[in-house]
Protein backbone atom coordinates (compact mmCIF):
# COMPACT_ATOMS: atom_id res chain seq x y z
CA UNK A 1 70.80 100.50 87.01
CA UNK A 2 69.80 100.96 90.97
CA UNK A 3 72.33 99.25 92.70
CA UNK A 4 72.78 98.68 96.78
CA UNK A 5 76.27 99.05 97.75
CA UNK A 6 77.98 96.81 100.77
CA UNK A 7 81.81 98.21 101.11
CA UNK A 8 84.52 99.23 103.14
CA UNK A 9 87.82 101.18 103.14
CA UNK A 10 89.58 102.38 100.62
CA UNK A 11 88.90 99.53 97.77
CA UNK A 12 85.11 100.10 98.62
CA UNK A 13 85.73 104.01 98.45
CA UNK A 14 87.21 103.67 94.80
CA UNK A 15 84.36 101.29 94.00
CA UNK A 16 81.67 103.15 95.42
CA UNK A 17 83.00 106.01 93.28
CA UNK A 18 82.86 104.11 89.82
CA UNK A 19 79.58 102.92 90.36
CA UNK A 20 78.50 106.60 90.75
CA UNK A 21 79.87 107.72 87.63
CA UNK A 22 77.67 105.06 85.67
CA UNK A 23 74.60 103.95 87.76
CA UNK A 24 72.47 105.29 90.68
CA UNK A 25 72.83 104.02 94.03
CA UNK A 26 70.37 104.77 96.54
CA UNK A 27 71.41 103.05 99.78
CA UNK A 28 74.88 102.16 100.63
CA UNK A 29 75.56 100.04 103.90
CA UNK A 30 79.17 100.52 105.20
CA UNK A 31 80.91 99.27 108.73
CA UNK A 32 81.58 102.35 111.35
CA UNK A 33 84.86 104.18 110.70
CA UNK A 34 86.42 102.63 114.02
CA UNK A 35 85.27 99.22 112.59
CA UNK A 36 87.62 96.42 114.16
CA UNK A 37 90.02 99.25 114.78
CA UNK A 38 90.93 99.74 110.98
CA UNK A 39 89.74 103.71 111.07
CA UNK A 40 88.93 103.62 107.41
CA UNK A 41 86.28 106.37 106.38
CA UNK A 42 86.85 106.20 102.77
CA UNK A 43 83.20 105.17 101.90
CA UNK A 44 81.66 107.48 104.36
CA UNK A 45 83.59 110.14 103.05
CA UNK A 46 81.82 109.67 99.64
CA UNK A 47 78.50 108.82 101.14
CA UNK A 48 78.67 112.79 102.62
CA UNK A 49 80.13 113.94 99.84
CA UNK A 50 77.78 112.80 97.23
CA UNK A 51 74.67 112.90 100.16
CA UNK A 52 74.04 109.33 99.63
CA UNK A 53 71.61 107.23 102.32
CA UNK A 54 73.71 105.11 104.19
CA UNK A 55 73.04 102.16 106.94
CA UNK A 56 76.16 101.64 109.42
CA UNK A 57 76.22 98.01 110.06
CA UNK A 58 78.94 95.49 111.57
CA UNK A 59 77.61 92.20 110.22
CA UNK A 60 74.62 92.59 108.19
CA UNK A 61 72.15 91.55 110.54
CA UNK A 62 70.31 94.01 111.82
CA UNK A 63 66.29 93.15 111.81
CA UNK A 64 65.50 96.45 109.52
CA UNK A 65 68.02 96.00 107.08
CA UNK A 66 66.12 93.32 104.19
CA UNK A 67 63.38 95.93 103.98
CA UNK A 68 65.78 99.09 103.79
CA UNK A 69 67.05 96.86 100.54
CA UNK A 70 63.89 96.48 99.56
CA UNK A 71 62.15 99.94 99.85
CA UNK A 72 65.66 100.85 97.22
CA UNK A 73 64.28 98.54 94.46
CA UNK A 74 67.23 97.67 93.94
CA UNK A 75 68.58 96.14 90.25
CA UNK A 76 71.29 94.54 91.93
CA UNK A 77 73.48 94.34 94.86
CA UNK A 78 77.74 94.83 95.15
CA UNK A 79 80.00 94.21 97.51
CA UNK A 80 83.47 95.63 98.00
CA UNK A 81 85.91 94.89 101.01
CA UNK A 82 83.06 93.95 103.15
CA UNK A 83 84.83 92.25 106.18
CA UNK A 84 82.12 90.21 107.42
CA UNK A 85 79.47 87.25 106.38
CA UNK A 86 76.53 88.63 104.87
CA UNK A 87 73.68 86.72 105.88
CA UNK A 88 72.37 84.61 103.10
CA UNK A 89 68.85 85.81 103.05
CA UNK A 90 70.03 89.22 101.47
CA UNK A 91 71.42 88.28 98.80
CA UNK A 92 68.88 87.43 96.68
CA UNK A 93 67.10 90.62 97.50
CA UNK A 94 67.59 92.04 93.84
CA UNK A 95 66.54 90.59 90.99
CA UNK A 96 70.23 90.49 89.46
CA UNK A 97 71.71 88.95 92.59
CA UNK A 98 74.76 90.13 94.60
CA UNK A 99 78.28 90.90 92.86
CA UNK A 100 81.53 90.82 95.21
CA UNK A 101 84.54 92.47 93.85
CA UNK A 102 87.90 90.86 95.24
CA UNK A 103 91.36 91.46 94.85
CA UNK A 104 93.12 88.18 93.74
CA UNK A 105 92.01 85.31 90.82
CA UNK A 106 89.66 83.18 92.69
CA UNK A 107 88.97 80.22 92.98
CA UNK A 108 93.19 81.07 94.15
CA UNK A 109 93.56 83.52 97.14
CA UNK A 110 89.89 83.75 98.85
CA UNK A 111 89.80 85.64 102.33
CA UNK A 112 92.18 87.97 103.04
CA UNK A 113 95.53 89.60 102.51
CA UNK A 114 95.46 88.06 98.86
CA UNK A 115 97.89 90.50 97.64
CA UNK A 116 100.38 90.38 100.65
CA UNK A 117 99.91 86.57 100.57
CA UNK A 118 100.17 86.33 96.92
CA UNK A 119 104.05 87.79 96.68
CA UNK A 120 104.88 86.04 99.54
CA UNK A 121 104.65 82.61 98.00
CA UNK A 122 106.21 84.26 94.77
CA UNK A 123 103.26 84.10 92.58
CA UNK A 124 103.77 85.91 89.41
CA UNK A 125 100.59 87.30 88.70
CA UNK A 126 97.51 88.19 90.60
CA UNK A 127 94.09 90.40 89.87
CA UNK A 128 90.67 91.20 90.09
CA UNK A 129 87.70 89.04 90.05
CA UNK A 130 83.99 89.56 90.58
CA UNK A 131 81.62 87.22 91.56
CA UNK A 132 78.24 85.88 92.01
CA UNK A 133 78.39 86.24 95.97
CA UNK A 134 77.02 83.18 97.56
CA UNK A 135 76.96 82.51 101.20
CA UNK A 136 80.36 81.39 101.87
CA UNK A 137 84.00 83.84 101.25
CA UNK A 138 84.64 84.25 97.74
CA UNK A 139 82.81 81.49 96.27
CA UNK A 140 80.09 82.02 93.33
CA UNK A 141 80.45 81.96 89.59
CA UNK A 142 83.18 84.39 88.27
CA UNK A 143 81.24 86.63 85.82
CA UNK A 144 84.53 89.38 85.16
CA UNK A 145 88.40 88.78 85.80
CA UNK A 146 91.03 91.25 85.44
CA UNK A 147 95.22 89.85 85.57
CA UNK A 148 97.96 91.77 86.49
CA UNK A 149 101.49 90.81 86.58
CA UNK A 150 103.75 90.26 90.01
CA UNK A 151 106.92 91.79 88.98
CA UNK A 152 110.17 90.02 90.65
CA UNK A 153 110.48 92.94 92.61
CA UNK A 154 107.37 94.73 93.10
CA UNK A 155 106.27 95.85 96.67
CA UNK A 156 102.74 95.20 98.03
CA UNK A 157 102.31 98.56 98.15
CA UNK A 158 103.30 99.17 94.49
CA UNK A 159 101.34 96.03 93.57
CA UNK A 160 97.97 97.28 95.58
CA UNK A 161 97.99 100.64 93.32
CA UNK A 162 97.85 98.48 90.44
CA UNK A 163 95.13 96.08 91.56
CA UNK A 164 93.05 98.81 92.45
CA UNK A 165 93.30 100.52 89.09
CA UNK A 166 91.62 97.45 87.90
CA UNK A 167 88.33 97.43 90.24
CA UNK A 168 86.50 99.73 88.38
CA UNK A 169 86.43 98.80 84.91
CA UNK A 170 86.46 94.87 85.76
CA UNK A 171 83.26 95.47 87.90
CA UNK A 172 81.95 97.57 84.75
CA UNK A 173 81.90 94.68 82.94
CA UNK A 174 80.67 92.29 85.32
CA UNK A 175 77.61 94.53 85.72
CA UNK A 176 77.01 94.60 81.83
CA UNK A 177 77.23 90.88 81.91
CA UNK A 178 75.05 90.23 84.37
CA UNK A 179 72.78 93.07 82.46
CA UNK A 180 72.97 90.96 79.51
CA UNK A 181 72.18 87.82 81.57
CA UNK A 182 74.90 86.10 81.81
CA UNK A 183 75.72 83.82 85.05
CA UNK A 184 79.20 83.48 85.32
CA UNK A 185 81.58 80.35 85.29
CA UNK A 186 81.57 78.29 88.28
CA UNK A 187 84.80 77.99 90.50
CA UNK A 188 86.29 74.97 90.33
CA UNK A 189 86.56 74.30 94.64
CA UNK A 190 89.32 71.50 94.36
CA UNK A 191 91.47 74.95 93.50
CA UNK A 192 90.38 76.83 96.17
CA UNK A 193 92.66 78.25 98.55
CA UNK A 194 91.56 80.57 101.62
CA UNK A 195 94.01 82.50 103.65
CA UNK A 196 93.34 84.24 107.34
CA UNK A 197 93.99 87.69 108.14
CA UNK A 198 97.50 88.67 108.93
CA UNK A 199 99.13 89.62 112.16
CA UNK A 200 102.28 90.33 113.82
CA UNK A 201 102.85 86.67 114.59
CA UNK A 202 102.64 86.18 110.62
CA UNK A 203 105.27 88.29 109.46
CA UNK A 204 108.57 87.87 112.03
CA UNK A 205 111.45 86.76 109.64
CA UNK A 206 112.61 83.21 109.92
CA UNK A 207 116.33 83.80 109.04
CA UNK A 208 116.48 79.93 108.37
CA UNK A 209 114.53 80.35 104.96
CA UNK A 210 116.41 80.75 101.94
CA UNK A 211 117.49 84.25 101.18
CA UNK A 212 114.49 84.39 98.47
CA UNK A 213 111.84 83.71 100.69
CA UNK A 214 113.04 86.25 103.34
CA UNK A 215 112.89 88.89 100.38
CA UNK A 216 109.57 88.09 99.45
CA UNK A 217 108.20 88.11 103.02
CA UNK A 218 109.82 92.04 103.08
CA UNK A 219 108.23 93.10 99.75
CA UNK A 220 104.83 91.83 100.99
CA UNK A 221 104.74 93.42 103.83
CA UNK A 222 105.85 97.04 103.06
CA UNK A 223 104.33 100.15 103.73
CA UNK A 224 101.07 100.95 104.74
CA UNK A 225 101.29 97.59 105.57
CA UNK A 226 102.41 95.21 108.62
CA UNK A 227 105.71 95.02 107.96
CA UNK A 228 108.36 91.92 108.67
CA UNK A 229 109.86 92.06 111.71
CA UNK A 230 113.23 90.72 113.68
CA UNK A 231 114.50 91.20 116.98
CA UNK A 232 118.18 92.85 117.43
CA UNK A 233 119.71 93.27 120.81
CA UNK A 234 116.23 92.60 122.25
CA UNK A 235 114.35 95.00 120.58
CA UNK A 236 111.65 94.18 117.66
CA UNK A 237 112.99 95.94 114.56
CA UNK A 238 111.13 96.70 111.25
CA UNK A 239 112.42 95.76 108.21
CA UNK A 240 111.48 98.19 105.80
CA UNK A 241 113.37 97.87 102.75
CA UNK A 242 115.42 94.87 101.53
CA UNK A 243 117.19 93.89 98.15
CA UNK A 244 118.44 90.56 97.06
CA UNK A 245 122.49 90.88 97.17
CA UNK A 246 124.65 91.17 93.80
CA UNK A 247 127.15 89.45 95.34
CA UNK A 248 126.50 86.14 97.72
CA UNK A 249 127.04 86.58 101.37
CA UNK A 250 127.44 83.20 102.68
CA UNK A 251 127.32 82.56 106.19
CA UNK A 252 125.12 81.69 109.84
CA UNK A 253 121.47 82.69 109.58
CA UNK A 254 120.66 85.68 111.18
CA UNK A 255 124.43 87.14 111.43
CA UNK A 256 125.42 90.76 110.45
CA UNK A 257 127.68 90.42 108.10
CA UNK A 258 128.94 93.23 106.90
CA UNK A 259 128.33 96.97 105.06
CA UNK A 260 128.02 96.47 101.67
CA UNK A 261 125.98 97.37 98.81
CA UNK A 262 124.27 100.03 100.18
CA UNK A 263 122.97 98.82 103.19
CA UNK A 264 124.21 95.19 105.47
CA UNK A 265 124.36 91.92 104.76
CA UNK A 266 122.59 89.55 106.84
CA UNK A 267 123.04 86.03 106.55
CA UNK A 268 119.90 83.13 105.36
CA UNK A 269 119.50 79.75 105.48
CA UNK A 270 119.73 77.26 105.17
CA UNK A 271 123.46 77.05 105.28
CA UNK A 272 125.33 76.16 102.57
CA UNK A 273 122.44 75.63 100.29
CA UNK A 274 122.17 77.03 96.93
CA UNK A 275 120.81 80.16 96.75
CA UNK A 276 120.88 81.08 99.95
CA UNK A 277 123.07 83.85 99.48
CA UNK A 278 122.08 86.76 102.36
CA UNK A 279 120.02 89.65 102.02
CA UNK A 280 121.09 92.80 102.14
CA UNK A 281 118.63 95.12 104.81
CA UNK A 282 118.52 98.87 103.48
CA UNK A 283 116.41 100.41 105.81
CA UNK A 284 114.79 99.46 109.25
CA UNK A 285 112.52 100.94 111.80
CA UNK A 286 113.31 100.88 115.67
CA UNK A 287 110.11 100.89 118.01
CA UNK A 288 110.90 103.78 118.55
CA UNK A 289 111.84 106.57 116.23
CA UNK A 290 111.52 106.77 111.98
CA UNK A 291 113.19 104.72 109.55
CA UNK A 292 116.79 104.88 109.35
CA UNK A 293 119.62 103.29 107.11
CA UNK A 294 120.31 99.80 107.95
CA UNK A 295 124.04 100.76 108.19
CA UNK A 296 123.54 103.19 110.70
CA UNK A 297 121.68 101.52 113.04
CA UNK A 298 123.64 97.81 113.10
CA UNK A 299 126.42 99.48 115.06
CA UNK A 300 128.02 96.30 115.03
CA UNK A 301 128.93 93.87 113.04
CA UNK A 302 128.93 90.30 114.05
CA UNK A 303 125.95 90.30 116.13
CA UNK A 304 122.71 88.30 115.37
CA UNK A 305 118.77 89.10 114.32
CA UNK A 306 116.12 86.52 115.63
């Protein structure tokens, strides 16, 4: 099958790549490396590497690009962590349509961060689905759907690697289906959810929140991500690594507690409410300098995080 490739970063690198191994794809349109500052050249990487004609294109609109996709002849079209709009009008420019590939159960989770956002409100499973692209974010018939399990635990980092796994062989099946000629099942839109991008305003640690949703904000933003942030002594600190404690550590949220259990307790809220039991910070990074122990860097105890 001849199919046009829209993508972007790494989850459009590892796509781009499994549509190689199985079909032939003879343009691929990607955003410049420097693209909203991300700096991701993953697809251009590939594009050199396997001497593929590219098109470098912020939103889709330039005037030449419908009759690029048209002198491909393309069989169909596929999209992969394309971070703009696409203009309607190109979208029906193959006779299979446009397929997006996105990294969360729709109609749940459309727009971005999905996995971050996903283990922050303590969701316990997530995925992959592809899609019928239609004009609007994430909407379209869902023609292939992968699940994969949030563990209690799990790191958006860990979590990522495992979602990613999954792009390749759920968008092998999609293609088949639509191959076959089959549409899809609508999304239902009263289900819908759509989340913005996240930024350093989206990710500083409310120490009033139980001690449960201060842990989940931690695992969903660790590395390479944004990570969760406080201020100590006037300085923004990251929090790199955090555990839920064994043992409760009651107390003012925000307070450092104490060392203990391999790292110090820092006290959640709301007071005196069940469950709020502290969380225990294991690691941190100062602005400036590498990640340290927790321990070593609170050099006292007593004082507060904001």
């Amino acid at each position: 099958m001849r199919v046009v490739f829209f993508g972007y970063g790494e989850l459009g690198g590892v796509a781009l790549t499994g549509l190689l191994a199985e079909h032939e794809v003879p343009l691929v349109v990607t955003h410049p490396v420097d693209f909203s500052g991300l700096g991701e050249p993953d697809v251009l990487d590939r594009v050199q590497w396997h001497d593929l004609p590219v098109m470098l294109s912020a939103y889709g609109t330039e005037a030449d690009l419908p009759d690029r996709i048209r002198a491909a002849r393309p069989d169909l079209i596929v999209s992969t962590n394309w971070r703009t709009r696409l203009p309607a009008g190109l979208l029906s420019l193959a006779p299979l349509g446009a397929l997006n590939v996105h990294d969360a159960l729709l109609p749940k989770y459309s727009g971005f961060g999905a996995i971050n956002w996903a283990i922050r409100n303590g969701e316990t499973e997530t995925g992959v689905t592809v899609h019928v692209m239609e004009p609007e974010f994430d909407t379209g018939p869902v023609v292939a759907r992968t699940v994969v399990p949030i563990g209690p635990e799990i790191t958006a980092g860990e979590l990522y690697q495992q979602v990613t796994a999954q792009y390749v062989p759920t968008l092998s099946t999609a293609i088949r289906a639509r191959a076959e000629g089959r549409t899809g099942t609508p999304q239902d839109p009263a289900l819908r959810t759509f989340y913005h991008r996240i930024g350093p305003a989206d990710v500083r640690i409310d120490w009033n929140q139980p001690s449960r949703k201060v842990y989940d904000l931690v695992r969903a933003q660790s590395d390479p991500y944004l990570n969760a942030w406080t201020t100590y002594e006037g300085e923004q600190v990251r929090i790199k690594v955090a555990r839920l404690p064994e043992t409760a550590h009651g107390g003012t949220p925000g307070r450092v507690i104490r060392r203990t259990e391999g790292g110090v307790a820092v006290g959640c809220g709301p007071v005196g409410e069940a469950g709020s039991h502290g969380l225990i910070v294991v690691t941190v990074q100062p602005p400036e300098g590498d990640e340290i122990p927790a321990a070593e860097y609170f050099k006292r105890m007593g004082t507060y995080l904001s």
